[in-house]
Structures are given as C-alpha cells and as structure tokens.
C-alpha atoms as a PDB file:
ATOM      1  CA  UNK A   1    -113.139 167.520 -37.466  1.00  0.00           C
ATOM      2  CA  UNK A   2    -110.520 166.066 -39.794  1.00  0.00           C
ATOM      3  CA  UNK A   3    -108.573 167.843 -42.331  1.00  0.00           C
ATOM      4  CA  UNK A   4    -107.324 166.010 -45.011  1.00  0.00           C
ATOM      5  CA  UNK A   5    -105.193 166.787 -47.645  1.00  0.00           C
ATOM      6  CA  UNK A   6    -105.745 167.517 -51.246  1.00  0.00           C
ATOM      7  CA  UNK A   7    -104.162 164.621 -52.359  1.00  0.00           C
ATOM      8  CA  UNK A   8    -106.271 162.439 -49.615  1.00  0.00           C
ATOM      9  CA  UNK A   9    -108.545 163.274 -50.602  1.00  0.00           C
ATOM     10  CA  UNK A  10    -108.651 162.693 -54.421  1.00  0.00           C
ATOM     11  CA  UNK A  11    -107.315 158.985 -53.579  1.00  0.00           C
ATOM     12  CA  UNK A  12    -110.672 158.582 -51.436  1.00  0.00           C
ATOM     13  CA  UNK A  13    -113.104 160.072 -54.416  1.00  0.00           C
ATOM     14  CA  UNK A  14    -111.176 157.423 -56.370  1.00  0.00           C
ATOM     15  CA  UNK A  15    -111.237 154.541 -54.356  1.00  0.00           C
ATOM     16  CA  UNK A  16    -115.341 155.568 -54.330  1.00  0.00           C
ATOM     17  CA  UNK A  17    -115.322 156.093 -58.250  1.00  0.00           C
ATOM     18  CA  UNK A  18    -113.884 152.147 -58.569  1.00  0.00           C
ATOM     19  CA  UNK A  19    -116.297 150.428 -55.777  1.00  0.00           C
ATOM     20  CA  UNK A  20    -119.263 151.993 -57.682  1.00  0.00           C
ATOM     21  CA  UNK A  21    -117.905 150.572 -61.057  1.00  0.00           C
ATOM     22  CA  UNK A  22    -117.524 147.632 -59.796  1.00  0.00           C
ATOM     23  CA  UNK A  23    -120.476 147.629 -58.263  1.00  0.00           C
ATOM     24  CA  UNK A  24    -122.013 148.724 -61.512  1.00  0.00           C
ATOM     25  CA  UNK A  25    -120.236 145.828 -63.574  1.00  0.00           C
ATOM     26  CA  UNK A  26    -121.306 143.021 -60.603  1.00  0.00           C
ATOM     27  CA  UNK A  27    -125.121 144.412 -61.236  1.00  0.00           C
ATOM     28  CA  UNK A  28    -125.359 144.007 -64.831  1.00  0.00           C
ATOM     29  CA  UNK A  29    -123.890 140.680 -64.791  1.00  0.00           C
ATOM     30  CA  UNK A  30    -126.214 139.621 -62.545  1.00  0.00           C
ATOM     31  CA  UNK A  31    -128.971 141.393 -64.642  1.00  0.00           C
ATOM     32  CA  UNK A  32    -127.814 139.533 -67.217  1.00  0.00           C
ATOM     33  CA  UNK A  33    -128.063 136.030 -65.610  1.00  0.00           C
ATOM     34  CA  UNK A  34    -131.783 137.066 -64.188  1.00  0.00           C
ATOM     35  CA  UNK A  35    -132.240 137.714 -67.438  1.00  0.00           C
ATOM     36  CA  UNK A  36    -131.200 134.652 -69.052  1.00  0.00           C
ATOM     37  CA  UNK A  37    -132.562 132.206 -65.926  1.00  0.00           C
ATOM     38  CA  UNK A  38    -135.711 133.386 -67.059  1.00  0.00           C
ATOM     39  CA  UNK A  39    -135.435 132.712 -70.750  1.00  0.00           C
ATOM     40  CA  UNK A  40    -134.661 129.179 -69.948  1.00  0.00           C
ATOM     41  CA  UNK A  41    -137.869 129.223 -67.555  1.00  0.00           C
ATOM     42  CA  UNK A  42    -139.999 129.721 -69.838  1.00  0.00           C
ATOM     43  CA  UNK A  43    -138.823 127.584 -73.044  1.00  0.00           C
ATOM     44  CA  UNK A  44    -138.669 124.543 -69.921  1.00  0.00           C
ATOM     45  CA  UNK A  45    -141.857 125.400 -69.052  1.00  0.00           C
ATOM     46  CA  UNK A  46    -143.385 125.426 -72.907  1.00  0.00           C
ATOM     47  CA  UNK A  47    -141.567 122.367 -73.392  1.00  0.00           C
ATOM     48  CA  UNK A  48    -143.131 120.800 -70.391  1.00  0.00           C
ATOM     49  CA  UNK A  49    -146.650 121.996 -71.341  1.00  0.00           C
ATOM     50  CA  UNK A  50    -145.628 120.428 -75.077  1.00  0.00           C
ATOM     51  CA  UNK A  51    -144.819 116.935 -73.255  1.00  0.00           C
ATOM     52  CA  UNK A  52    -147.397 116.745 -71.359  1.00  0.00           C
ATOM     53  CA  UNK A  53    -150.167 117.027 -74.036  1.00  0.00           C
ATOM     54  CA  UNK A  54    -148.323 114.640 -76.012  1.00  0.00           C
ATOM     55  CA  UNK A  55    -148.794 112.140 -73.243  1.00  0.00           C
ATOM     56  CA  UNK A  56    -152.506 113.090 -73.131  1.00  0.00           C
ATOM     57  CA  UNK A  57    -152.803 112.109 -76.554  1.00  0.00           C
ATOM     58  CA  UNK A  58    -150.767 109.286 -76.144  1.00  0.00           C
ATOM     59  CA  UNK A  59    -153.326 108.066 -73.179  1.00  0.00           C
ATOM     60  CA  UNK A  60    -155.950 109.064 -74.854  1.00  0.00           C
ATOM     61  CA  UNK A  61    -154.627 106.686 -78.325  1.00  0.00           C
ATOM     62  CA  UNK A  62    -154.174 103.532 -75.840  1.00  0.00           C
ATOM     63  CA  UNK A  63    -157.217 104.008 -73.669  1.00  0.00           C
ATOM     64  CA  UNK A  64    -158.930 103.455 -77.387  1.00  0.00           C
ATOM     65  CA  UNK A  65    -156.746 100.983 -78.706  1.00  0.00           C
ATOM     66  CA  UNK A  66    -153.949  99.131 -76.848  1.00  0.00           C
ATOM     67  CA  UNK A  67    -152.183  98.108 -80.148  1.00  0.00           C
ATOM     68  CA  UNK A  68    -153.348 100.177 -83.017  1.00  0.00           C
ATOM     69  CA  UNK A  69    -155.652 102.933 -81.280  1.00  0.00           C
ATOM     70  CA  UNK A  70    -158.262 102.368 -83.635  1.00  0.00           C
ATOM     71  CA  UNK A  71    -161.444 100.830 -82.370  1.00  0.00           C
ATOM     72  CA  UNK A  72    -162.320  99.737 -85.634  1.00  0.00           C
ATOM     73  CA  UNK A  73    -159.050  97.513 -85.708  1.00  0.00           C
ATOM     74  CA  UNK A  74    -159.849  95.621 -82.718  1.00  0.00           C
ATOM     75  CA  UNK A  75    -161.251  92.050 -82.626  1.00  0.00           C
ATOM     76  CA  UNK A  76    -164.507  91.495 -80.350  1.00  0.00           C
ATOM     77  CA  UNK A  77    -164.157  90.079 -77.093  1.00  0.00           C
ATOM     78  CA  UNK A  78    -164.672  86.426 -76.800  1.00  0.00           C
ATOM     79  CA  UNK A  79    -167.940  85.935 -75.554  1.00  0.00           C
ATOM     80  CA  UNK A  80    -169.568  87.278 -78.746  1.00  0.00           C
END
C-alpha cells in the first residue's frame, strides 16, 4: 500500500475536482447543442411539411387550369 502525503494528496482531490468541472462544463455545452439541433429539426421539418402542401395546391391549381386554374376560364377543345 502507498502512503501519500497530505499535501499529495490534496493536489490529487484537486486535479479530480477540475476534470469533473470540466467534464461538467463539456456536458452542458453539448446539452445545449442537442438542444438547439433539435429546435432547428423541427422548424425544418414544419417548414418542409408547409412546402410541400403548397406544391399540392399548386398541382392541384395546374392539373385544373394550366394558365389561370379556373375551368371556367378555359376555351373548349377544338373539336367542339
């Protein structure tokens, strides 16, 4: 068994004190950072579902009408 000194160890108990601050610090940040990665997931994500559905309507407004989307708008075909 080792003996060490008084001194010894208090230096050891704060070298441990300062790796589990740091340690501490490091985990928060990267609490942080989960935290804000995930934010910006989900305001992508709405603004993908928000683009999207415009484009359905869009599709939906061209499928109807080419130029105008109004079916009432458009001449009939020529062999009437």
């Amino acid at each position: 068994m080792i003996v060490l000194a008084d001194t010894e160890l208090q230096q050891r108990l704060i070298d441990l004190e300062t790796r589990v601050a740091f340690q501490e610090h490091a985990l928060s940040e990267l609490s942080d950072a989960l935290a804000a990665a995930r934010s910006e997931e989900a305001r992508n994500s709405l603004l993908l579902f928000r683009a999207l559905e415009e484009i359905k309507h869009m599709r939906a407004a061209l499928a109807t009408s080419p130029l105008t989307g109004e079916t009432a708008s458009e001449p009939p075909p020529p062999h009437y």
